[in-house]
PDB file of N, CA and C in Angstrom:
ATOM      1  N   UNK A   1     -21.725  -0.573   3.109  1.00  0.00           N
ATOM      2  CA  UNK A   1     -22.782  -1.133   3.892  1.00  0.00           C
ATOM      3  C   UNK A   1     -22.136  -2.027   4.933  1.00  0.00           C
ATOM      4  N   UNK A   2     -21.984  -1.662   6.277  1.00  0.00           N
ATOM      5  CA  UNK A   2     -21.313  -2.200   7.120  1.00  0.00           C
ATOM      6  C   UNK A   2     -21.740  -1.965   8.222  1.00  0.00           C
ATOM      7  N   UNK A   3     -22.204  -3.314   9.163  1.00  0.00           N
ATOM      8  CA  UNK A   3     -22.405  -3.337  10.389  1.00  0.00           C
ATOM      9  C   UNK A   3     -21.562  -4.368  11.620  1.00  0.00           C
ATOM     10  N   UNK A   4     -20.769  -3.486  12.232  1.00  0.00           N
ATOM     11  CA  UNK A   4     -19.973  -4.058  13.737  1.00  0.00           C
ATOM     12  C   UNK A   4     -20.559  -5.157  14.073  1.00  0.00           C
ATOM     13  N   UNK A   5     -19.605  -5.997  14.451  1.00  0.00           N
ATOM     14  CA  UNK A   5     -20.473  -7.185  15.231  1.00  0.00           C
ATOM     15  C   UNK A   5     -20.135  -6.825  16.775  1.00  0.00           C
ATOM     16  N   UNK A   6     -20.537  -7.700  17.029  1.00  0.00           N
ATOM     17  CA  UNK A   6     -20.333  -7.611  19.171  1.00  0.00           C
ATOM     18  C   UNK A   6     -19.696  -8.721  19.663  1.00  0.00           C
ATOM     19  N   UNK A   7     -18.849  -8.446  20.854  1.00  0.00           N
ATOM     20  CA  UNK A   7     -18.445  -9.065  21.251  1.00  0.00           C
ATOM     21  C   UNK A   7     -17.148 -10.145  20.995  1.00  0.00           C
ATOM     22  N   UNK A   8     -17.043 -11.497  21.293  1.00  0.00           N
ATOM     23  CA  UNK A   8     -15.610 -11.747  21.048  1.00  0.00           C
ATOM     24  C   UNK A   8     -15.959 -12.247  19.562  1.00  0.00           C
ATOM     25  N   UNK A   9     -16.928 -12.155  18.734  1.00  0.00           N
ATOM     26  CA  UNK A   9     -16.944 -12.429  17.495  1.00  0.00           C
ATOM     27  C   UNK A   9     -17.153 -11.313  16.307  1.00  0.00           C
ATOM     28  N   UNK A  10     -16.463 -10.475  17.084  1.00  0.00           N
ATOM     29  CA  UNK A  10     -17.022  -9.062  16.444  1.00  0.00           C
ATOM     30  C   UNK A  10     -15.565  -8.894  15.358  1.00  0.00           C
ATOM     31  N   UNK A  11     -14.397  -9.725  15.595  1.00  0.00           N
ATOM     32  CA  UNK A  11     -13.813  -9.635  14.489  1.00  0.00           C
ATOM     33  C   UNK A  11     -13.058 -10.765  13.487  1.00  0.00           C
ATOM     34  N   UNK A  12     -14.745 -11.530  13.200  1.00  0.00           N
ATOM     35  CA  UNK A  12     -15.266 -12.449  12.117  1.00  0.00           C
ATOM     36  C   UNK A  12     -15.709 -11.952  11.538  1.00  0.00           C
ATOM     37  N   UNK A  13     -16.300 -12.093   9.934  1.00  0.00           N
ATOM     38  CA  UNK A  13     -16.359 -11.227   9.032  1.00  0.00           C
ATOM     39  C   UNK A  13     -17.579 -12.754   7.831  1.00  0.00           C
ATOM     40  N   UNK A  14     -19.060 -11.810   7.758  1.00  0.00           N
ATOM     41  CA  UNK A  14     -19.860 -12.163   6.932  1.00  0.00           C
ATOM     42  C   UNK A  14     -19.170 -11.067   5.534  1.00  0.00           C
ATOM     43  N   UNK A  15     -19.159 -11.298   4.560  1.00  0.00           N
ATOM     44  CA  UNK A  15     -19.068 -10.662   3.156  1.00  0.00           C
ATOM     45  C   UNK A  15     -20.489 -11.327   2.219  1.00  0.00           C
ATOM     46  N   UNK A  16     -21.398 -10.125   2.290  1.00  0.00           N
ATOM     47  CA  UNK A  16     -22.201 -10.449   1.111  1.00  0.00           C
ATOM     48  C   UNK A  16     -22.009 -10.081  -0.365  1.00  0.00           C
ATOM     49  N   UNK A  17     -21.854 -10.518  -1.748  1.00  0.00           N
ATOM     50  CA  UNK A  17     -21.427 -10.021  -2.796  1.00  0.00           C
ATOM     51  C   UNK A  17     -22.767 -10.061  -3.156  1.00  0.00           C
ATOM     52  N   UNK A  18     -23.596  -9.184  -3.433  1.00  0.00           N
ATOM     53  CA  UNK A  18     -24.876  -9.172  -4.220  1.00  0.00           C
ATOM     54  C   UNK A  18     -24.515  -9.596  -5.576  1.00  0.00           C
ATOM     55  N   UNK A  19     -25.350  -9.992  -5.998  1.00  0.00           N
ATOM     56  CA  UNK A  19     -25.882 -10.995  -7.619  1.00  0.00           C
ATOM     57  C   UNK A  19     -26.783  -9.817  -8.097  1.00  0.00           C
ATOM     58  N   UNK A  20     -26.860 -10.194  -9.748  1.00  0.00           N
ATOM     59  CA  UNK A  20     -27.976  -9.054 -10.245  1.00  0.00           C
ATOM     60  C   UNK A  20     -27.547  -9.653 -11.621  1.00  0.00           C
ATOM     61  N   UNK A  21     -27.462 -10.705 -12.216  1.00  0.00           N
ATOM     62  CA  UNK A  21     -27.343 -10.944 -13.907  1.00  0.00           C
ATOM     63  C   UNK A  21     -26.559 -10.165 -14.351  1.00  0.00           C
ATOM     64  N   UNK A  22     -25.763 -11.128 -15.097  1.00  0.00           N
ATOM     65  CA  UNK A  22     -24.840 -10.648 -15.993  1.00  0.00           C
ATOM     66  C   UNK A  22     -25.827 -10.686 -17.327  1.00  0.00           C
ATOM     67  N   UNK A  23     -24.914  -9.198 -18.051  1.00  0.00           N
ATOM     68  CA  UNK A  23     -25.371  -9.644 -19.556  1.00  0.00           C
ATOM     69  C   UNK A  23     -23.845 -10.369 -20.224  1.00  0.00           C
ATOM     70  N   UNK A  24     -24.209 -10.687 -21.690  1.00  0.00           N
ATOM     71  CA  UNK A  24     -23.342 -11.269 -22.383  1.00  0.00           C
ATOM     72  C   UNK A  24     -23.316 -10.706 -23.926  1.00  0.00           C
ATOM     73  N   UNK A  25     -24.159  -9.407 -24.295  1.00  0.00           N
ATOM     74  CA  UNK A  25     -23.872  -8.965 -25.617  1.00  0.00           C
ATOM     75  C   UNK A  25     -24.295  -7.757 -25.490  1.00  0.00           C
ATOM     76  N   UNK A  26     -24.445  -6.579 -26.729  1.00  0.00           N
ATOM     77  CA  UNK A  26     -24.981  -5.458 -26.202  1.00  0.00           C
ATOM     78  C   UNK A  26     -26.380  -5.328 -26.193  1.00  0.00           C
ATOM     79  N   UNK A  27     -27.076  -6.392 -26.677  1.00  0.00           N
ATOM     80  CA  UNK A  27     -28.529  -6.375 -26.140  1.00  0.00           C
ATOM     81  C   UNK A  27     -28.986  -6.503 -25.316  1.00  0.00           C
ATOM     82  N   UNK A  28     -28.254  -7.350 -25.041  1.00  0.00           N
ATOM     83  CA  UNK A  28     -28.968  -8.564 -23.479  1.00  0.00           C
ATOM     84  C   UNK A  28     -28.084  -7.080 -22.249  1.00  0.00           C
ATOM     85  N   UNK A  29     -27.251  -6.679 -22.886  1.00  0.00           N
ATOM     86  CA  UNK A  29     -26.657  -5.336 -21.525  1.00  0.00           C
ATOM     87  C   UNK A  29     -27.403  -4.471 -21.759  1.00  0.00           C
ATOM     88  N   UNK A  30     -28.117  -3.864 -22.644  1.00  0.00           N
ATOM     89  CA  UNK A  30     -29.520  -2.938 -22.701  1.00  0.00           C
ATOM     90  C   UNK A  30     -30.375  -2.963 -22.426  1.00  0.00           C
ATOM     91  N   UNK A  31     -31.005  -4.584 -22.188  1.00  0.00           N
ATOM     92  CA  UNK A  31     -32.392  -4.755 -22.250  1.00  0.00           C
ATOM     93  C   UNK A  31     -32.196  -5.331 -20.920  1.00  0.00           C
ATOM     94  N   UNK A  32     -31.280  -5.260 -19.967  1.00  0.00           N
ATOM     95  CA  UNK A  32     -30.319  -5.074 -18.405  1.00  0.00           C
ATOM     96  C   UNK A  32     -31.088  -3.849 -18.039  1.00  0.00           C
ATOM     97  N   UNK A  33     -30.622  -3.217 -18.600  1.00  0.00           N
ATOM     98  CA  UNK A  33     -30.393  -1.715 -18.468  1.00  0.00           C
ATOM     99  C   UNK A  33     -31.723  -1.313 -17.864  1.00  0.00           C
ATOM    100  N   UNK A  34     -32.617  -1.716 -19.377  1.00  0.00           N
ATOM    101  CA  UNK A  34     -34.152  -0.729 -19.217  1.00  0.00           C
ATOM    102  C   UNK A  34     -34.720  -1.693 -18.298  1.00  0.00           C
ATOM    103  N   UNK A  35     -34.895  -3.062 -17.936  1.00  0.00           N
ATOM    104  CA  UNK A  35     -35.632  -3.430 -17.492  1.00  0.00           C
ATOM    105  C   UNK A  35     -34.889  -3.973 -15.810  1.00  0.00           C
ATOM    106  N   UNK A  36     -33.681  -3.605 -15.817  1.00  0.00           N
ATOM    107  CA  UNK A  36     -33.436  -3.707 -13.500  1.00  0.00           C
ATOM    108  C   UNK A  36     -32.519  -2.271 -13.838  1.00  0.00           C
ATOM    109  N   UNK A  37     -33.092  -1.150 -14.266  1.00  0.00           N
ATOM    110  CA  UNK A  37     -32.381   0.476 -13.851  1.00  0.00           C
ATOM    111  C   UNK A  37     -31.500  -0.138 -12.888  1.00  0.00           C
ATOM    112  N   UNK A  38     -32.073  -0.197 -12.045  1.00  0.00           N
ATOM    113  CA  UNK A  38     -31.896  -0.118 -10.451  1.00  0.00           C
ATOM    114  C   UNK A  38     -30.341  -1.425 -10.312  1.00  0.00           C
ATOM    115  N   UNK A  39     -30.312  -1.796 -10.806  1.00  0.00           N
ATOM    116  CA  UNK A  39     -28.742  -2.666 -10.520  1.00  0.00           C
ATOM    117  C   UNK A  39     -27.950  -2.123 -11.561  1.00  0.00           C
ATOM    118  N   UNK A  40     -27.804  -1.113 -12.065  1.00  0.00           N
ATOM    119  CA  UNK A  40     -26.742  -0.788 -13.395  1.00  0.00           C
ATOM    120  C   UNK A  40     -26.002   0.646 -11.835  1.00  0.00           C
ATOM    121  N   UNK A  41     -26.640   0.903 -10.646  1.00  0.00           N
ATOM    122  CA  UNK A  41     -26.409   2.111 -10.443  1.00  0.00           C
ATOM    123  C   UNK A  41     -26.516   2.267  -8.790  1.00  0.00           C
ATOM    124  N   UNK A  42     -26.244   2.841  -8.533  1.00  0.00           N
ATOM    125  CA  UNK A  42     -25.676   2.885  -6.890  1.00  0.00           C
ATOM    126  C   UNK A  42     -26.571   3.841  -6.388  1.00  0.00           C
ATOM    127  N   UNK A  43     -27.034   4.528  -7.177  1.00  0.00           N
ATOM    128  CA  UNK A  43     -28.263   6.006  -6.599  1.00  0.00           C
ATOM    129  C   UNK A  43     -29.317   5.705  -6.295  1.00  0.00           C
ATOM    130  N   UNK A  44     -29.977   4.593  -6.435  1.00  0.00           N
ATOM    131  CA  UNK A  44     -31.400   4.262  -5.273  1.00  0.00           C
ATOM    132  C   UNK A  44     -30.648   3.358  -4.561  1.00  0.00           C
ATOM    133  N   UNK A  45     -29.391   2.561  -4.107  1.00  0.00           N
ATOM    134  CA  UNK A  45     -29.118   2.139  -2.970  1.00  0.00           C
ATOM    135  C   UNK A  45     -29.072   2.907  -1.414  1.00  0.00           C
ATOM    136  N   UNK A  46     -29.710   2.100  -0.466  1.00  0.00           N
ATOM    137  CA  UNK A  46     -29.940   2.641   1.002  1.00  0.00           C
ATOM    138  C   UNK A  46     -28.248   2.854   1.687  1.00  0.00           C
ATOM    139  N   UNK A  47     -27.950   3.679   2.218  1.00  0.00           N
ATOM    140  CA  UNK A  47     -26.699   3.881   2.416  1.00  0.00           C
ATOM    141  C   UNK A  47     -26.473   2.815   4.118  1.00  0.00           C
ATOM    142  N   UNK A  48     -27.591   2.078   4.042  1.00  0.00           N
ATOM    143  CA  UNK A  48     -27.598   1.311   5.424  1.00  0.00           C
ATOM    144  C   UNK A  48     -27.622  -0.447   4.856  1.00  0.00           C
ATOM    145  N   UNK A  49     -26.854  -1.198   5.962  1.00  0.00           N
ATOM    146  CA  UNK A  49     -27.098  -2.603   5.718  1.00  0.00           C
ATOM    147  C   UNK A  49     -28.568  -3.022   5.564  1.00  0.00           C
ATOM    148  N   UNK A  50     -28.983  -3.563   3.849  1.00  0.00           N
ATOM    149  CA  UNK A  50     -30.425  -3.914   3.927  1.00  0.00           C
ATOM    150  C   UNK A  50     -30.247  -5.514   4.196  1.00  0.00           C
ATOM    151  N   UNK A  51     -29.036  -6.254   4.325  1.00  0.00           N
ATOM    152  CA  UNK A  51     -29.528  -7.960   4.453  1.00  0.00           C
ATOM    153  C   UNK A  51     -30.144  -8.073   5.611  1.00  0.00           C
ATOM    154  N   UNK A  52     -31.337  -8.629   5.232  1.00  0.00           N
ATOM    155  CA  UNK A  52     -31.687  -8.921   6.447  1.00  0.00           C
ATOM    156  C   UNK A  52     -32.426  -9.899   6.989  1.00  0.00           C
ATOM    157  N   UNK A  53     -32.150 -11.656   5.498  1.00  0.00           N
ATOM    158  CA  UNK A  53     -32.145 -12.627   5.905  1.00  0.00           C
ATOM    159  C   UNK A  53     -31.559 -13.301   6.959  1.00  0.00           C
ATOM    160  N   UNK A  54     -31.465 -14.309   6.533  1.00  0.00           N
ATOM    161  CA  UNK A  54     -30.798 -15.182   7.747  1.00  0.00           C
ATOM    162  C   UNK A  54     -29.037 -14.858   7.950  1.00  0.00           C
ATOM    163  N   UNK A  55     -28.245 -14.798   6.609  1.00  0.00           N
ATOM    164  CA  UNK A  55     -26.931 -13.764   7.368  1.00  0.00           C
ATOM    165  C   UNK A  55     -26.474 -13.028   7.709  1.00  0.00           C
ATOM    166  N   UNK A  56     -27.617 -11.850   7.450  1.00  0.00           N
ATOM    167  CA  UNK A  56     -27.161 -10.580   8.137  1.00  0.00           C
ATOM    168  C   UNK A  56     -28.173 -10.241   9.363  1.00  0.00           C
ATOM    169  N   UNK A  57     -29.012 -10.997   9.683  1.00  0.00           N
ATOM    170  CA  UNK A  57     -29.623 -10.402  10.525  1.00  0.00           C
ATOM    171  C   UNK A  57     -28.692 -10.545  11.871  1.00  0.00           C
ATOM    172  N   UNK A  58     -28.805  -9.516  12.740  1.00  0.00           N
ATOM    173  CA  UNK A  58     -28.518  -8.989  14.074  1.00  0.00           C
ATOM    174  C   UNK A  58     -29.349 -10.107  15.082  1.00  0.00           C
ATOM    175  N   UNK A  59     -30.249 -10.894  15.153  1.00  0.00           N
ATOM    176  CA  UNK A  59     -30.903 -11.185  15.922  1.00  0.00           C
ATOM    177  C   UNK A  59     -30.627 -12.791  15.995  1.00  0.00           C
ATOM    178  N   UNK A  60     -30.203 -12.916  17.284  1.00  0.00           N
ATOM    179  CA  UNK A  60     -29.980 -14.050  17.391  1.00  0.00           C
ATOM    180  C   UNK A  60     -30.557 -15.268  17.576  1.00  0.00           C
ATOM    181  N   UNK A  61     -31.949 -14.925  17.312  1.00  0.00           N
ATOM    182  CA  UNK A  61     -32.816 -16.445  17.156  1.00  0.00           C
ATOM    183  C   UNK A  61     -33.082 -16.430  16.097  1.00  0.00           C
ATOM    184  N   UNK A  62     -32.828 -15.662  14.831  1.00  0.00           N
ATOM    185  CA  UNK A  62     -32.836 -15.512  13.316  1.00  0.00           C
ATOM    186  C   UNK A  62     -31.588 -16.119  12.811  1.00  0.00           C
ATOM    187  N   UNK A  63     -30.886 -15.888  13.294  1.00  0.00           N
ATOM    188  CA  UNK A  63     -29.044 -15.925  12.837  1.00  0.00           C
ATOM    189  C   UNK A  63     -28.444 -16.182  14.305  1.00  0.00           C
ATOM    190  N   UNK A  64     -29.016 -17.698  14.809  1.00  0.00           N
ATOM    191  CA  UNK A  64     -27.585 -18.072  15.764  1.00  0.00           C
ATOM    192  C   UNK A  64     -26.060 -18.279  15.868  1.00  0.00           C
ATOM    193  N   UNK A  65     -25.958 -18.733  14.326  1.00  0.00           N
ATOM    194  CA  UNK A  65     -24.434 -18.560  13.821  1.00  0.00           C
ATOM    195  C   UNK A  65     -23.394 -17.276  13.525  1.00  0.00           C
ATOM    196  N   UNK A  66     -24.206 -16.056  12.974  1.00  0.00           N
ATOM    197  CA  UNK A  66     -23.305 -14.943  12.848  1.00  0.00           C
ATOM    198  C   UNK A  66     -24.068 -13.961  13.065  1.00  0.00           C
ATOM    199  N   UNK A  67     -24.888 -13.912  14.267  1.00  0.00           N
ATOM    200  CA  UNK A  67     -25.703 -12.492  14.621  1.00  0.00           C
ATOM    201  C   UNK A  67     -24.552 -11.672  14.765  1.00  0.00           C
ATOM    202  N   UNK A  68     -23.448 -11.528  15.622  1.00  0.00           N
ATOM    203  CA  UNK A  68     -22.499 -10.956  16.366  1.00  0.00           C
ATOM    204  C   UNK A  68     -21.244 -10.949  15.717  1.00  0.00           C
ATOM    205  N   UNK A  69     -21.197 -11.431  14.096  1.00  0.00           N
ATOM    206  CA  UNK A  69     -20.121 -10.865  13.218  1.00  0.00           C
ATOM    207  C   UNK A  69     -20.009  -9.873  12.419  1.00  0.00           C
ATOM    208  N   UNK A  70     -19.079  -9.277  12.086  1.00  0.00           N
ATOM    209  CA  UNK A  70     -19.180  -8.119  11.707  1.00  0.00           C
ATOM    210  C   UNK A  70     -19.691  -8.168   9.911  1.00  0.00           C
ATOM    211  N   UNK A  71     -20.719  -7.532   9.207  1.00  0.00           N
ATOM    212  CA  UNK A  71     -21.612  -7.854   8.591  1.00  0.00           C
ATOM    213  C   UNK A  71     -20.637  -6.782   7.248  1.00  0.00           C
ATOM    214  N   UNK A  72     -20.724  -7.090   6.024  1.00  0.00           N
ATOM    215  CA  UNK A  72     -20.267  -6.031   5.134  1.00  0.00           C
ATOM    216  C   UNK A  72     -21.649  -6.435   3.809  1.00  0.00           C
ATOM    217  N   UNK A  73     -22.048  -5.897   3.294  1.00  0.00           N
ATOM    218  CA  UNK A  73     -22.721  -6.116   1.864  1.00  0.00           C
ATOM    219  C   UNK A  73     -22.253  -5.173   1.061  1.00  0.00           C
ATOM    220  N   UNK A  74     -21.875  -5.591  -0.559  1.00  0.00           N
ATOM    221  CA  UNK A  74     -21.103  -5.398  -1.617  1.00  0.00           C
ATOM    222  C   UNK A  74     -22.016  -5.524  -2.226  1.00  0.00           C
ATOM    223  N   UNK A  75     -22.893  -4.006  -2.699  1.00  0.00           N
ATOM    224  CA  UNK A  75     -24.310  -4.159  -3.865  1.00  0.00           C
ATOM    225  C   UNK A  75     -23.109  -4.473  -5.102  1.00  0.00           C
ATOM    226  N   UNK A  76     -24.246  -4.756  -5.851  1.00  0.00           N
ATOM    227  CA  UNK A  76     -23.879  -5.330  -7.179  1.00  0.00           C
ATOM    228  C   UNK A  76     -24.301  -4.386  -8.290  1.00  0.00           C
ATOM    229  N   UNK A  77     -23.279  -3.575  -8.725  1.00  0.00           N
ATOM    230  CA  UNK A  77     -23.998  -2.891 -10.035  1.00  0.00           C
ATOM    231  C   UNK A  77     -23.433  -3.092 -11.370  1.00  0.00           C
ATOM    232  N   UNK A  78     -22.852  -4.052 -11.710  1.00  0.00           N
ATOM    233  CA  UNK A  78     -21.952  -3.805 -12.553  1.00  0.00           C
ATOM    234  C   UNK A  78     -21.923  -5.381 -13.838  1.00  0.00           C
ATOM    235  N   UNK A  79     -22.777  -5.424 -14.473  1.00  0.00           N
ATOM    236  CA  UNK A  79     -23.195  -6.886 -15.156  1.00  0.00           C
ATOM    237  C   UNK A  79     -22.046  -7.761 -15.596  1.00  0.00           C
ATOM    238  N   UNK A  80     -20.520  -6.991 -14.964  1.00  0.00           N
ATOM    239  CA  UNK A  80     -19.562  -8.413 -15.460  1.00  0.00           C
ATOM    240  C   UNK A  80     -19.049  -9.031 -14.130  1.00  0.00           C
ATOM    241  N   UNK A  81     -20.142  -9.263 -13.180  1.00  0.00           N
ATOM    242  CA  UNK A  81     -19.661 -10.146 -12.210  1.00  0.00           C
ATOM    243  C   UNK A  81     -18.125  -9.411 -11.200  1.00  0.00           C
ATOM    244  N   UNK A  82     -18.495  -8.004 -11.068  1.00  0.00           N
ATOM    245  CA  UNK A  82     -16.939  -7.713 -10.142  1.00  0.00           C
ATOM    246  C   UNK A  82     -16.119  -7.595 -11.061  1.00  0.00           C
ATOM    247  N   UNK A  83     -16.048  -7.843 -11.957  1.00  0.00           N
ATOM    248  CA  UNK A  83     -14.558  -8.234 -13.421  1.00  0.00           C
ATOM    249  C   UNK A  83     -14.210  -6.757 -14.037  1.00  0.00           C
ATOM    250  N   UNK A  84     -15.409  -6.023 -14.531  1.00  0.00           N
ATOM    251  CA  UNK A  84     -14.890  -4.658 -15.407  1.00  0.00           C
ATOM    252  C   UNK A  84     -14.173  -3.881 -15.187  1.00  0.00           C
ATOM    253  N   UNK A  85     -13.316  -3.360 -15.692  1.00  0.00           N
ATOM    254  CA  UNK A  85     -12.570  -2.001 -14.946  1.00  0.00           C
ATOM    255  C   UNK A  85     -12.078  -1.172 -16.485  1.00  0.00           C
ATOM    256  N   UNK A  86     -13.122  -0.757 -16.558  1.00  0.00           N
ATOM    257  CA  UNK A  86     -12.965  -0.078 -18.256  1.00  0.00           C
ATOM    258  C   UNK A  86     -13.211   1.081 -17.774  1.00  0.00           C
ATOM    259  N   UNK A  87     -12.356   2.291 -17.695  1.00  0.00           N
ATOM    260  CA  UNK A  87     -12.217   4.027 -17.755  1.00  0.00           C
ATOM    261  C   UNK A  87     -13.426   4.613 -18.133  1.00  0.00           C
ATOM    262  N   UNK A  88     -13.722   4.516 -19.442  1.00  0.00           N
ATOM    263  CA  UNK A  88     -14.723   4.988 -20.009  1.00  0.00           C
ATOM    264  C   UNK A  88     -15.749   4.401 -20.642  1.00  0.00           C
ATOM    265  N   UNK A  89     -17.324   4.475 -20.653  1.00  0.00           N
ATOM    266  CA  UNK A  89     -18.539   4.339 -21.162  1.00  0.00           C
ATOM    267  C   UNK A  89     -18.305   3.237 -22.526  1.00  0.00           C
ATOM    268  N   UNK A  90     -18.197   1.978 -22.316  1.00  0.00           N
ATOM    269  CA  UNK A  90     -18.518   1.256 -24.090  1.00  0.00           C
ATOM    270  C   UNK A  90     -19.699   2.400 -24.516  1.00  0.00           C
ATOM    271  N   UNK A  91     -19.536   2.524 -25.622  1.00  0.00           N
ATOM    272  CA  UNK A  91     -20.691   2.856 -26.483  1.00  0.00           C
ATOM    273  C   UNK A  91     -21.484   1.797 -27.254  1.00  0.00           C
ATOM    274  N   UNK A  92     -22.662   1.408 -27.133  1.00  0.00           N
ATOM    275  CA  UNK A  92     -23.275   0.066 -27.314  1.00  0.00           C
ATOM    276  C   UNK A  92     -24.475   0.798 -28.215  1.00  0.00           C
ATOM    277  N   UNK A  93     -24.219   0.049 -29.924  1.00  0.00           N
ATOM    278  CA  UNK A  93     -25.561   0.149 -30.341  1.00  0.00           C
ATOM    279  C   UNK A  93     -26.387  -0.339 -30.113  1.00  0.00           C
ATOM    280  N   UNK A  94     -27.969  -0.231 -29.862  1.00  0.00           N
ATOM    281  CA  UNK A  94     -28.835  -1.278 -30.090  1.00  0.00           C
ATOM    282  C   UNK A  94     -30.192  -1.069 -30.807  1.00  0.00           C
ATOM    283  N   UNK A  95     -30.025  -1.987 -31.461  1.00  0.00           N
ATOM    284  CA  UNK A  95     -30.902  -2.114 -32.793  1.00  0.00           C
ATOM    285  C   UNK A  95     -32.428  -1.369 -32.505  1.00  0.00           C
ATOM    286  N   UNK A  96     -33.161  -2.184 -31.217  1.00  0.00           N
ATOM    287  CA  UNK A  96     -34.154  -1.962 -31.557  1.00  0.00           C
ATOM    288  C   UNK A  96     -34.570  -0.455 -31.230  1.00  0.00           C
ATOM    289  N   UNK A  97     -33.739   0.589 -30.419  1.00  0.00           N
ATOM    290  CA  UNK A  97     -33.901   1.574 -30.095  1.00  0.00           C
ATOM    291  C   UNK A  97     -33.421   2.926 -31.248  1.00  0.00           C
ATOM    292  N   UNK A  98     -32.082   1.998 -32.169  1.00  0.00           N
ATOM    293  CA  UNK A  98     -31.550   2.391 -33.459  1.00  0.00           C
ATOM    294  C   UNK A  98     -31.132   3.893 -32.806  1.00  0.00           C
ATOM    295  N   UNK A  99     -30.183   3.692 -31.534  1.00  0.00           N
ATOM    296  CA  UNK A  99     -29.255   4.340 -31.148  1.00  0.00           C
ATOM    297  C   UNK A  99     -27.958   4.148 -30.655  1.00  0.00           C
ATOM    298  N   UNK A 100     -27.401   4.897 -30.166  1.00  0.00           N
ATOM    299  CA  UNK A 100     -26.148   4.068 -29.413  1.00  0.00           C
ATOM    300  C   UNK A 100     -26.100   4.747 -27.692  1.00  0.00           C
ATOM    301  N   UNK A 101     -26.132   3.940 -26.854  1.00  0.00           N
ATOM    302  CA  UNK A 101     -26.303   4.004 -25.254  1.00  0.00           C
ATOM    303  C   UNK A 101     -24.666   3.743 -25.056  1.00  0.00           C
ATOM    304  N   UNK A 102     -24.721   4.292 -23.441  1.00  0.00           N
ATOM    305  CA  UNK A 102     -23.268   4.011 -22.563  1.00  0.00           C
ATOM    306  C   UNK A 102     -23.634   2.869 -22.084  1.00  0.00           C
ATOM    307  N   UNK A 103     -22.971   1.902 -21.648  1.00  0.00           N
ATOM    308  CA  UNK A 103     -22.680   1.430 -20.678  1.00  0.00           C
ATOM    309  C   UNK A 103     -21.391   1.262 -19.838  1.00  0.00           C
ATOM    310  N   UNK A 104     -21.305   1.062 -18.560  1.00  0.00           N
ATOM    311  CA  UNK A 104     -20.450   1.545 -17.909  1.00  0.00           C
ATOM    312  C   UNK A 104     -19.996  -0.509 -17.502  1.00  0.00           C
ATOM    313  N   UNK A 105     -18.963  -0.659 -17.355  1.00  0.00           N
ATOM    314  CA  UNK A 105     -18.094  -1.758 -16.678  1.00  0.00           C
ATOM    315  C   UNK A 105     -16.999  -1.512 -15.686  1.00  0.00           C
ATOM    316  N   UNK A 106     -17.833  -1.202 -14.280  1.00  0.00           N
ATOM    317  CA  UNK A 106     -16.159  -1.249 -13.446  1.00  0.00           C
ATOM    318  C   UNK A 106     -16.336  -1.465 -12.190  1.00  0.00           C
ATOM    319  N   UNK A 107     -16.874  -2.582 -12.048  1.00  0.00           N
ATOM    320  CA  UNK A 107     -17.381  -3.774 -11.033  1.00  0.00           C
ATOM    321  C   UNK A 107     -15.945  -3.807 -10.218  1.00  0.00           C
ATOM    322  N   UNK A 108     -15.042  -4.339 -10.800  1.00  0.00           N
ATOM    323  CA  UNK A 108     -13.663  -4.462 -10.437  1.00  0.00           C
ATOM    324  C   UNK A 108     -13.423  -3.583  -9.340  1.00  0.00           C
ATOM    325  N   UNK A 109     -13.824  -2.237  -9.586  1.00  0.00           N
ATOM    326  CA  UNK A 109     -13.443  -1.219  -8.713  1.00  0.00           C
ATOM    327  C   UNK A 109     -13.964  -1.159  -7.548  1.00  0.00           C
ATOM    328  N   UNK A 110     -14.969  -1.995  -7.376  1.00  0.00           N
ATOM    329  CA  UNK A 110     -15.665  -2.039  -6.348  1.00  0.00           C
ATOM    330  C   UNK A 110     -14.888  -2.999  -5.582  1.00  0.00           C
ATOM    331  N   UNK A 111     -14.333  -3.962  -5.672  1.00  0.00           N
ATOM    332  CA  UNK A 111     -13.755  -5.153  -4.545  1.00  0.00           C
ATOM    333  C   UNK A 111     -11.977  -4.490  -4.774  1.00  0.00           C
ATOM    334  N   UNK A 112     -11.676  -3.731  -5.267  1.00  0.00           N
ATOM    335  CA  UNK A 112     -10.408  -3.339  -5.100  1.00  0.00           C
ATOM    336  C   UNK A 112      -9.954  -2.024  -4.530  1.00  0.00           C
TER     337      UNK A 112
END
């Protein structure tokens, strides 16, 4: 997710790291899971810059400070904060479903 900035500030650099909760056991990473799908996974992300508060916006009476820097956003899918870089699927029981689910950790891979 990356948008050029303009001009002589076009090679300054906004970095957004999206947030989305960490879990901390295999429940609290399941009950992640079923209830924000949508941050465990990169497949309903827009393949276009969505910030479009006050630091990423393009418009310079919105964002007088960094309309015209070059903009990057870093979705967040990965509940150990950027940190995971595990190969393969933990296998995570959880009780109340009285199965065992994947979860995936490799956040890491994303900023490296």
């Amino acid at each position: 997710y990356f948008r050029r900035g303009e001009g002589r500030n076009a090679t300054k650099w906004v970095i957004w790291l999206n947030g989305g909760g960490w879990c901390y056991s295999n429940i609290s990473c399941e009950e992640r899971r079923n209830r924000y799908a949508h941050l465990g996974s990169l497949q309903s992300h827009s393949s276009t810059l969505t910030r479009r508060l006050y630091f990423g916006s393009a418009d310079p009476a919105t964002n007088p400070d960094f309309w015209d820097w070059t903009h990057v956003e870093v979705p967040y899918c990965d509940a150990s904060s950027f940190l995971g870089n595990l190969d393969a699927p933990r296998s995570v029981y959880v009780p109340p479903l009285q199965r065992h689910m994947p979860l995936y950790f490799r956040g890491y891979r994303i900023l490296h």
